[in-house]
PDB file of N, CA and C in Angstrom:
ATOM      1  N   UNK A   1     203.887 157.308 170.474  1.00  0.00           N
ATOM      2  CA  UNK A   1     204.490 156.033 170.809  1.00  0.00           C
ATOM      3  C   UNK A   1     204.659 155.245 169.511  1.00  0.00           C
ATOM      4  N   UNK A   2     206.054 154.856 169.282  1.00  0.00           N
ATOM      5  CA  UNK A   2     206.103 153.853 167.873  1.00  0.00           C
ATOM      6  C   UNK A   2     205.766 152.136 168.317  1.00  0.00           C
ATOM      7  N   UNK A   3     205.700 151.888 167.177  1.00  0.00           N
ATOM      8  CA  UNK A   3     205.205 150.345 167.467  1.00  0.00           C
ATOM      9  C   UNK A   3     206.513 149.938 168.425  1.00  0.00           C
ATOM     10  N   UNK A   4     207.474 150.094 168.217  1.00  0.00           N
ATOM     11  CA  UNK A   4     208.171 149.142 169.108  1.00  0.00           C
ATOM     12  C   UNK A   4     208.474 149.422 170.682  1.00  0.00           C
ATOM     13  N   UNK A   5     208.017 150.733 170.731  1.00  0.00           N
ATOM     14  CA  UNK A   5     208.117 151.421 172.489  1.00  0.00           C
ATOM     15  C   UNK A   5     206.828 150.780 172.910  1.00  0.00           C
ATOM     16  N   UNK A   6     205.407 150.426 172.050  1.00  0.00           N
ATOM     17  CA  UNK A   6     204.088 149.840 172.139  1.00  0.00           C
ATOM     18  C   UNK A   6     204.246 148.230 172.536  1.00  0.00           C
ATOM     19  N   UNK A   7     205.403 147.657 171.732  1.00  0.00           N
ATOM     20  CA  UNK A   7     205.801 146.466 171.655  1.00  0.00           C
ATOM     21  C   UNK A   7     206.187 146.039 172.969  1.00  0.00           C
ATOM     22  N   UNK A   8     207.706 146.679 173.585  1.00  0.00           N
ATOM     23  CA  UNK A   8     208.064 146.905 174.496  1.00  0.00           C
ATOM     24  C   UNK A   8     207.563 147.032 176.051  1.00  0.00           C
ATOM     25  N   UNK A   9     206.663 147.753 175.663  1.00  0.00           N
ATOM     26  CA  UNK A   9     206.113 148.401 177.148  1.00  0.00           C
ATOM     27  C   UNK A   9     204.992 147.165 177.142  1.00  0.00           C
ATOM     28  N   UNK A  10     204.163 146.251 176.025  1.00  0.00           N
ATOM     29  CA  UNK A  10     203.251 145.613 176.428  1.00  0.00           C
ATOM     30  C   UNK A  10     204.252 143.908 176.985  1.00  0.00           C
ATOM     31  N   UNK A  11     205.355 143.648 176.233  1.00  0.00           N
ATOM     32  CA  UNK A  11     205.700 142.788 176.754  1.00  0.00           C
ATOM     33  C   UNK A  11     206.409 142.807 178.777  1.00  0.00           C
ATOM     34  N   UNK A  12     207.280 144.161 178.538  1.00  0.00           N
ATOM     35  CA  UNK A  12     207.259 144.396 180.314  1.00  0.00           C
ATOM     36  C   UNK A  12     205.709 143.718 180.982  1.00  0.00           C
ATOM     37  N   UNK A  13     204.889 144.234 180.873  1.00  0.00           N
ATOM     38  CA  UNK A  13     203.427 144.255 180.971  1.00  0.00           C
ATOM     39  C   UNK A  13     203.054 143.061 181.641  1.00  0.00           C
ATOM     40  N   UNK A  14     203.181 142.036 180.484  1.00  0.00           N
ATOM     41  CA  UNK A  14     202.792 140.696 180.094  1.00  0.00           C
ATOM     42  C   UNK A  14     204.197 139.497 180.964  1.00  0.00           C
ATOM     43  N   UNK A  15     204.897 139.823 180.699  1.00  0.00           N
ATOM     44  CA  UNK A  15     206.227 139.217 181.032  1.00  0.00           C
ATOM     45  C   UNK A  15     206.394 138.375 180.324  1.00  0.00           C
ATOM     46  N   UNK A  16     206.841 138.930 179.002  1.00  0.00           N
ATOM     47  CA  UNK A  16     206.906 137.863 177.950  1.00  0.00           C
ATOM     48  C   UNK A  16     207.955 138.342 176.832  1.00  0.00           C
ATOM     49  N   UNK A  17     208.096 137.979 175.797  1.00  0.00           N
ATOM     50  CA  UNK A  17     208.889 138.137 174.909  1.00  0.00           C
ATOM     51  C   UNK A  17     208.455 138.632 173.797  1.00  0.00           C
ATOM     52  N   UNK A  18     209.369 140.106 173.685  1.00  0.00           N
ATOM     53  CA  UNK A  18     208.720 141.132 172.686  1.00  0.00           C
ATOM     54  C   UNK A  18     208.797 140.218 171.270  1.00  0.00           C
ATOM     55  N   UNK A  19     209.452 139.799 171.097  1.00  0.00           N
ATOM     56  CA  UNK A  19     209.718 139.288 169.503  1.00  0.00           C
ATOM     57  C   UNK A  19     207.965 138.299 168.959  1.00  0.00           C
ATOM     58  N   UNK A  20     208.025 137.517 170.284  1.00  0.00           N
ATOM     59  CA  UNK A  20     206.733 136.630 170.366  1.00  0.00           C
ATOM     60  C   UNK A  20     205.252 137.241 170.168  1.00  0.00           C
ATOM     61  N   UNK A  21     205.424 138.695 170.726  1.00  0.00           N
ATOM     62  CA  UNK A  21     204.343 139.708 171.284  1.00  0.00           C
ATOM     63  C   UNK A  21     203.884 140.377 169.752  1.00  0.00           C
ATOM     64  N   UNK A  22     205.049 140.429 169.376  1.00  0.00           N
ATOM     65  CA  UNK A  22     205.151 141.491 167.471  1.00  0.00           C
ATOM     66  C   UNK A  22     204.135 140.423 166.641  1.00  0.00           C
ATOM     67  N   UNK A  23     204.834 139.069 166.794  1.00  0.00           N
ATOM     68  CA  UNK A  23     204.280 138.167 166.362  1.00  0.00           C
ATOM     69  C   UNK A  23     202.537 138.184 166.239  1.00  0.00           C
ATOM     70  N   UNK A  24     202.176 137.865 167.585  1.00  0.00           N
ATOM     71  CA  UNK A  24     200.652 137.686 167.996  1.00  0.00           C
ATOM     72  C   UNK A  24     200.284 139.461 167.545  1.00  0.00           C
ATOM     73  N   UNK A  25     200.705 140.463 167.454  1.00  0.00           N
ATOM     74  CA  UNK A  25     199.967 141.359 167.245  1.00  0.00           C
ATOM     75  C   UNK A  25     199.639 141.481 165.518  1.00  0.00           C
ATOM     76  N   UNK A  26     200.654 141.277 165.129  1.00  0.00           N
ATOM     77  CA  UNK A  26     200.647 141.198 163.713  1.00  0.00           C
ATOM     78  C   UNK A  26     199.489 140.186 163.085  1.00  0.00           C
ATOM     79  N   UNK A  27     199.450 138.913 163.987  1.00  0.00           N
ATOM     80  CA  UNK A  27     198.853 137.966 163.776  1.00  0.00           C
ATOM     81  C   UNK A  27     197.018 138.617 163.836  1.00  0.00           C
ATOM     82  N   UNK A  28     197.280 139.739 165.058  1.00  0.00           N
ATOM     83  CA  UNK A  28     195.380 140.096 165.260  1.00  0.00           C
ATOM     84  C   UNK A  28     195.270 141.342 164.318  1.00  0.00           C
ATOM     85  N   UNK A  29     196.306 142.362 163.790  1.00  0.00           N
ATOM     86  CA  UNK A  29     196.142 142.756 162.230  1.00  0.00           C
ATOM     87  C   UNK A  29     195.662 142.364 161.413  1.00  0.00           C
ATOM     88  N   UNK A  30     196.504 141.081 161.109  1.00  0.00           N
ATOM     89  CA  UNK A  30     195.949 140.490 159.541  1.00  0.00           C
ATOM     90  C   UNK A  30     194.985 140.125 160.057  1.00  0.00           C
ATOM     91  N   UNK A  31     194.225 139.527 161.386  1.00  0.00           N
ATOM     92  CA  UNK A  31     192.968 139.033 161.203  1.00  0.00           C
ATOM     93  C   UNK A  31     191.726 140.064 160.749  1.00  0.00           C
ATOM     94  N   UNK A  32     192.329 141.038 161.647  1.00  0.00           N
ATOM     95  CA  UNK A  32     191.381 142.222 161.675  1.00  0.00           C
ATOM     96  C   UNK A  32     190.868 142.775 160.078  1.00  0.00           C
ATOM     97  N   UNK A  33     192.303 142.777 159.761  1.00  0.00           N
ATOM     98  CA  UNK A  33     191.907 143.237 158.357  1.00  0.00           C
ATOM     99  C   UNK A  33     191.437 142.272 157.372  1.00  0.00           C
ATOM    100  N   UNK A  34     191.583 140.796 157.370  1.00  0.00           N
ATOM    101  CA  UNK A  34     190.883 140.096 156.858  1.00  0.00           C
ATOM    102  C   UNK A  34     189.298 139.823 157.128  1.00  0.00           C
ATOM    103  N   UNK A  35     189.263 139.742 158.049  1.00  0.00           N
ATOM    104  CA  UNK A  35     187.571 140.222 158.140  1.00  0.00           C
ATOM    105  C   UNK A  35     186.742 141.404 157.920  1.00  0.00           C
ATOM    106  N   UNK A  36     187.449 142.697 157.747  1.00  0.00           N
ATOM    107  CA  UNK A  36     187.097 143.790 157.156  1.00  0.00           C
ATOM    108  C   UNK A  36     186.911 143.892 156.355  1.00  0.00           C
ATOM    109  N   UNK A  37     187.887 143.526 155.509  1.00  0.00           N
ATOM    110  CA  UNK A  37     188.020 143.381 153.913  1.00  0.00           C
ATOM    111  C   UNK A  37     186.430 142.480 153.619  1.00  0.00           C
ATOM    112  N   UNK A  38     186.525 141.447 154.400  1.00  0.00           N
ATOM    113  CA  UNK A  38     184.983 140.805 153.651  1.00  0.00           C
ATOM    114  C   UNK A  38     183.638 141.422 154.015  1.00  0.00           C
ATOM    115  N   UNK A  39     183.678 142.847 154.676  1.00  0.00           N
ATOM    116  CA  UNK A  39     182.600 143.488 154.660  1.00  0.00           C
ATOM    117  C   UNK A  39     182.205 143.455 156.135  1.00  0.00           C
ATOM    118  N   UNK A  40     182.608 142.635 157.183  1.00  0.00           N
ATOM    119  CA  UNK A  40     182.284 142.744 158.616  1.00  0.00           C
ATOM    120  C   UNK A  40     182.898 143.583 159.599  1.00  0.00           C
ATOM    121  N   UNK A  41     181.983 143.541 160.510  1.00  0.00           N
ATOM    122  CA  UNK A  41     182.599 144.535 161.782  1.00  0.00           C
ATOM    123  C   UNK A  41     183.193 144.325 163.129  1.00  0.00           C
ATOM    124  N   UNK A  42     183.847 144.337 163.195  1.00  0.00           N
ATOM    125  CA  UNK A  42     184.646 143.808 164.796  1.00  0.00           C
ATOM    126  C   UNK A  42     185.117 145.127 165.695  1.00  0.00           C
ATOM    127  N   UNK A  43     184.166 143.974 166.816  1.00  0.00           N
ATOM    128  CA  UNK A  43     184.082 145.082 167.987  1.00  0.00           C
ATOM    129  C   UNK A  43     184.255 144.081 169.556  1.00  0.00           C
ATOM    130  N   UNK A  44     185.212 145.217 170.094  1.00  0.00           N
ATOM    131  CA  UNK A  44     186.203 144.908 170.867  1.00  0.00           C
ATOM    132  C   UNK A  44     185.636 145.297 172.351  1.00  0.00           C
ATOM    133  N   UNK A  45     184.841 144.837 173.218  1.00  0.00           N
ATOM    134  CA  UNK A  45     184.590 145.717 173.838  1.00  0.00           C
ATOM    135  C   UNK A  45     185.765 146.364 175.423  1.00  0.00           C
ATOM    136  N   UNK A  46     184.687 147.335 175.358  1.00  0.00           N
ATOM    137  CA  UNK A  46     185.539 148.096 176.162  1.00  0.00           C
ATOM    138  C   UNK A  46     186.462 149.271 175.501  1.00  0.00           C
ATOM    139  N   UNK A  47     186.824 148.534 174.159  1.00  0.00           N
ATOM    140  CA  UNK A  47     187.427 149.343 173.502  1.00  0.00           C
ATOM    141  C   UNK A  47     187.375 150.321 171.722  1.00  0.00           C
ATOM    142  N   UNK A  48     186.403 149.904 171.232  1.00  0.00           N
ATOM    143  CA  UNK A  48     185.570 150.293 170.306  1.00  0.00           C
ATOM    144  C   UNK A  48     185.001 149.364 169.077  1.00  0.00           C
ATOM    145  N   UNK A  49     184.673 149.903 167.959  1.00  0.00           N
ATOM    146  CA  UNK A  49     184.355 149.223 167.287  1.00  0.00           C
ATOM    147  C   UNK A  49     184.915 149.421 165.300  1.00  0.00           C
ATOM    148  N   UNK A  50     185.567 148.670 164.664  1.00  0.00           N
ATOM    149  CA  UNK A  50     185.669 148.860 163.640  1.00  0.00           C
ATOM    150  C   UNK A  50     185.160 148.229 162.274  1.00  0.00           C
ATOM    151  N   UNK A  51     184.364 149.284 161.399  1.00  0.00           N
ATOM    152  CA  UNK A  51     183.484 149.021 160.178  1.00  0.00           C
ATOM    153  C   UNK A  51     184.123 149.085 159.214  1.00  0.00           C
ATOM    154  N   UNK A  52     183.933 148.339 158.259  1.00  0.00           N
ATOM    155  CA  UNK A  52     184.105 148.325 156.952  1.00  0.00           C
ATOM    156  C   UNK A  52     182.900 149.625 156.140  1.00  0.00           C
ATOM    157  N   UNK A  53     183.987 150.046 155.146  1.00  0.00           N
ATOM    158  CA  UNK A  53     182.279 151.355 154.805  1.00  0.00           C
ATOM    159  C   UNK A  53     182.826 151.270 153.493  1.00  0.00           C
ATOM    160  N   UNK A  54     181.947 151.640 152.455  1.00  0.00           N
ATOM    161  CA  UNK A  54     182.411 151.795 151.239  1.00  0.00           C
ATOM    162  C   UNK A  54     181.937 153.496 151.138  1.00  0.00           C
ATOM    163  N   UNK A  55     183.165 153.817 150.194  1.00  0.00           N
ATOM    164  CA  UNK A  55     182.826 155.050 149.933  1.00  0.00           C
ATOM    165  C   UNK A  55     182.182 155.667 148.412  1.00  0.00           C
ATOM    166  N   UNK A  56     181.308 156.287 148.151  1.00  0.00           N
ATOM    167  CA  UNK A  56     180.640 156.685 146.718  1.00  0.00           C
ATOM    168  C   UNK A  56     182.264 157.413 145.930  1.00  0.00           C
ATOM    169  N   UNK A  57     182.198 156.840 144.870  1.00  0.00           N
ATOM    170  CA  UNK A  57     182.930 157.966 143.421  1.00  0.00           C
ATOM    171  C   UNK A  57     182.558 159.144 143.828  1.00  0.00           C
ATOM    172  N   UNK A  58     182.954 160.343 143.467  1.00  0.00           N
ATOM    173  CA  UNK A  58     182.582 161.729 143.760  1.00  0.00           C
ATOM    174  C   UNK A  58     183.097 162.358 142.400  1.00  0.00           C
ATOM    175  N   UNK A  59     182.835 163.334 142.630  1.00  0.00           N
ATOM    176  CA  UNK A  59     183.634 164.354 141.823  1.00  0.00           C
ATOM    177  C   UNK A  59     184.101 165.346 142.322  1.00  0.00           C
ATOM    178  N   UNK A  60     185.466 166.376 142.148  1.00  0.00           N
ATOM    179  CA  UNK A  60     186.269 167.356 142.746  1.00  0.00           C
ATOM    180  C   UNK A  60     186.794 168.422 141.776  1.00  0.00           C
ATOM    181  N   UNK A  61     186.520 169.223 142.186  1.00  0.00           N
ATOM    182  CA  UNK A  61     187.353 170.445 141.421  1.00  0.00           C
ATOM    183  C   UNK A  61     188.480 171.010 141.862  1.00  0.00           C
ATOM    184  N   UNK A  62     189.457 170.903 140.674  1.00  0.00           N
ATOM    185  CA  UNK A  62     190.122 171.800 141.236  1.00  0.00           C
ATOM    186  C   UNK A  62     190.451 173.582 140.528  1.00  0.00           C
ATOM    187  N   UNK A  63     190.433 173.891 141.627  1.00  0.00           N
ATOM    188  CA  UNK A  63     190.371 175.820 141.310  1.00  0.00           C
ATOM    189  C   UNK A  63     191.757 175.866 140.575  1.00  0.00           C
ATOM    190  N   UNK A  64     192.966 175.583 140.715  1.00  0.00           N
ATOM    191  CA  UNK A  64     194.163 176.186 140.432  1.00  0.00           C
ATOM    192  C   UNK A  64     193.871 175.884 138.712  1.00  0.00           C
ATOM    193  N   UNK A  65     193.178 174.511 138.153  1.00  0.00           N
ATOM    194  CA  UNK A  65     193.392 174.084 136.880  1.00  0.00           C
ATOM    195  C   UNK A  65     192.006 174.332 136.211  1.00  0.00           C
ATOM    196  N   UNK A  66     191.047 174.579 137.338  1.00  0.00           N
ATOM    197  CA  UNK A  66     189.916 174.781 136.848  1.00  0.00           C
ATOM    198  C   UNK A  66     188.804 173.642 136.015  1.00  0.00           C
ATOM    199  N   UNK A  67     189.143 172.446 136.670  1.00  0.00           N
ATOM    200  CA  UNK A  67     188.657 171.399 135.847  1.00  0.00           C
ATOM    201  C   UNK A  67     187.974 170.591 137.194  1.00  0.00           C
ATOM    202  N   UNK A  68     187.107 169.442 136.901  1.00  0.00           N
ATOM    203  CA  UNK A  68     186.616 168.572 137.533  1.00  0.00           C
ATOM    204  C   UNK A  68     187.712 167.156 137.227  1.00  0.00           C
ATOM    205  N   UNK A  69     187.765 166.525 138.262  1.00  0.00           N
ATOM    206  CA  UNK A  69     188.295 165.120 138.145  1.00  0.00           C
ATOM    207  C   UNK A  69     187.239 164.136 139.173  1.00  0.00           C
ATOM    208  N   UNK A  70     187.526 163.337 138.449  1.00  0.00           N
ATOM    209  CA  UNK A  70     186.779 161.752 139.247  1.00  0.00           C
ATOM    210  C   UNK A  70     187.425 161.077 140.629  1.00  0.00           C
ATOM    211  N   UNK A  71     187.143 161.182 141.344  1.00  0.00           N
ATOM    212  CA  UNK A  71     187.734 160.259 142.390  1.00  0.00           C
ATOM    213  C   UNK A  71     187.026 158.646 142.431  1.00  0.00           C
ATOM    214  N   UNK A  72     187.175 157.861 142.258  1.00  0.00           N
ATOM    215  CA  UNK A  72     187.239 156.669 142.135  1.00  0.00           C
ATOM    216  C   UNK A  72     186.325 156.122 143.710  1.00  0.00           C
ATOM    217  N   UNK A  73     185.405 155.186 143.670  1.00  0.00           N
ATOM    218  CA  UNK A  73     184.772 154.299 145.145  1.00  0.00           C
ATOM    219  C   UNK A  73     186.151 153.583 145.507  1.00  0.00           C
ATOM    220  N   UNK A  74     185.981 153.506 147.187  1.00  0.00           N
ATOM    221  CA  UNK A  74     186.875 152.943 147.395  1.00  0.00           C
ATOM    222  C   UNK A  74     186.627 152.319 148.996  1.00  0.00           C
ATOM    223  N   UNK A  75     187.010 151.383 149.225  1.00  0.00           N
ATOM    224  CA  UNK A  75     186.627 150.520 150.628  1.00  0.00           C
ATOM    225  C   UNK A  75     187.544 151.083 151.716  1.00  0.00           C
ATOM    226  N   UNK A  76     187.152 151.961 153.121  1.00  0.00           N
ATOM    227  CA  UNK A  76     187.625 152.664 153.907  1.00  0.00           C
ATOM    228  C   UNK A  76     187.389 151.774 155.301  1.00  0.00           C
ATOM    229  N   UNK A  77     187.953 152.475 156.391  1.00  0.00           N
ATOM    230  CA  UNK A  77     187.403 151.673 157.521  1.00  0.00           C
ATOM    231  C   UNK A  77     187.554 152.843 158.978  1.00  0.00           C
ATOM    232  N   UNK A  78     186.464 152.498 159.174  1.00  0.00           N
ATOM    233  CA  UNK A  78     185.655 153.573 160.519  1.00  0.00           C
ATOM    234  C   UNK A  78     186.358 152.924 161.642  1.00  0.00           C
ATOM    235  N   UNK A  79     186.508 153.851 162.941  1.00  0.00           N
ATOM    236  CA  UNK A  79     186.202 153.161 163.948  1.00  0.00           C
ATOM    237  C   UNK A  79     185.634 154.241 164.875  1.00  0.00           C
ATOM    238  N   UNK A  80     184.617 153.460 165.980  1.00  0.00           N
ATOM    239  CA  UNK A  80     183.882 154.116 166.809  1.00  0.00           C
ATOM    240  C   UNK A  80     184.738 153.784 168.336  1.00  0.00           C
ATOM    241  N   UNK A  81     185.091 154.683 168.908  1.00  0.00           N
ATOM    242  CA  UNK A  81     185.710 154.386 170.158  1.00  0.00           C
ATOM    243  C   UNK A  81     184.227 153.470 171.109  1.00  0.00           C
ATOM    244  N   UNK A  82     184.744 153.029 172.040  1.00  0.00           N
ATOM    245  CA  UNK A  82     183.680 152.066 173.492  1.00  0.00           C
ATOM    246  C   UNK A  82     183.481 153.171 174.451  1.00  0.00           C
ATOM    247  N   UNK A  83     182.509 153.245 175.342  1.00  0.00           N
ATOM    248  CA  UNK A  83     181.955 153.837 176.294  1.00  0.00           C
ATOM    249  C   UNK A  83     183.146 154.100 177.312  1.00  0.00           C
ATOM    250  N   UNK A  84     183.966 152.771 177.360  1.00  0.00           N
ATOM    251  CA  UNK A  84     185.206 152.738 178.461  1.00  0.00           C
ATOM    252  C   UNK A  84     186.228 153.364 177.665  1.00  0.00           C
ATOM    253  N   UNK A  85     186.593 153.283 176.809  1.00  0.00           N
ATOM    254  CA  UNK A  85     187.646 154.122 176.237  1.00  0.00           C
ATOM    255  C   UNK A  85     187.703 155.429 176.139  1.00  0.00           C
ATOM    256  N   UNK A  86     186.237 156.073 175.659  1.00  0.00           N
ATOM    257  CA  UNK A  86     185.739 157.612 176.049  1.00  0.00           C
ATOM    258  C   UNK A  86     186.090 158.258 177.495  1.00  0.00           C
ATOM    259  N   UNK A  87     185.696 157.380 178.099  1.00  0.00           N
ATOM    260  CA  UNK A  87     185.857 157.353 179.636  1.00  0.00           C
ATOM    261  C   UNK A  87     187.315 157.662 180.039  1.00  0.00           C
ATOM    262  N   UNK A  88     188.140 156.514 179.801  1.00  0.00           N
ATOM    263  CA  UNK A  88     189.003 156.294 180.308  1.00  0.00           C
ATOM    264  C   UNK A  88     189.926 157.717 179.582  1.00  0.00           C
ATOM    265  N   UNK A  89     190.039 158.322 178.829  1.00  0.00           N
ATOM    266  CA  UNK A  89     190.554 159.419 177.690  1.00  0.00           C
ATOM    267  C   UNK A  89     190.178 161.004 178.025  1.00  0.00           C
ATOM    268  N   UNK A  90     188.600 160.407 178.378  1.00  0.00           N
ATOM    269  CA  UNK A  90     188.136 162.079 178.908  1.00  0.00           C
ATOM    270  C   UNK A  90     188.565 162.618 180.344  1.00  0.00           C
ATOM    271  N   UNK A  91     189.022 161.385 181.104  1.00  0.00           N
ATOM    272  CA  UNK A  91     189.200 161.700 182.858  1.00  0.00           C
ATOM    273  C   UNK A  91     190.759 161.983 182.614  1.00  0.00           C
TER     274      UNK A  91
END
């Protein structure tokens, strides 16, 4: 499903106006990701939960060149599905 068949089908839904709907979703994006970014976790229930995680530098080889390279730390983000969402997915 692309965002706008997502868009679409939630405004049918709602009975409202997709343009308005893009709006408010976009609007709970940037929130989402603005509170991530500062290290917190938001959790939705019913529907899961998403973490901020930092990840360690590593190191990697590669076989074809035969050398090690650095991969760099970098701020990722988890999410754990909800009890009802498992649910609702596994039936």
């Amino acid at each position: 499903m692309t965002n706008r068949q997502f868009i679409d089908e939630m405004a049918r839904s709602l009975n409202t106006d997709a343009d308005e709907l893009q709006m408010q979703v976009d609007d709970f994006v940037d929130v989402l990701l603005s509170g991530l970014k500062g290290g917190n976790t938001l959790t939705i229930k019913g529907f899961g939960t998403f973490e901020s995680k930092q990840k360690a530098e590593r190191r990697m080889y590669n076989p074809t060149t035969k050398t090690f390279s650095v991969i760099p730390a970098k701020q990722t983000v988890a999410f754990k599905m909800g009890t009802a969402l498992k649910e609702k997915i596994n039936s």
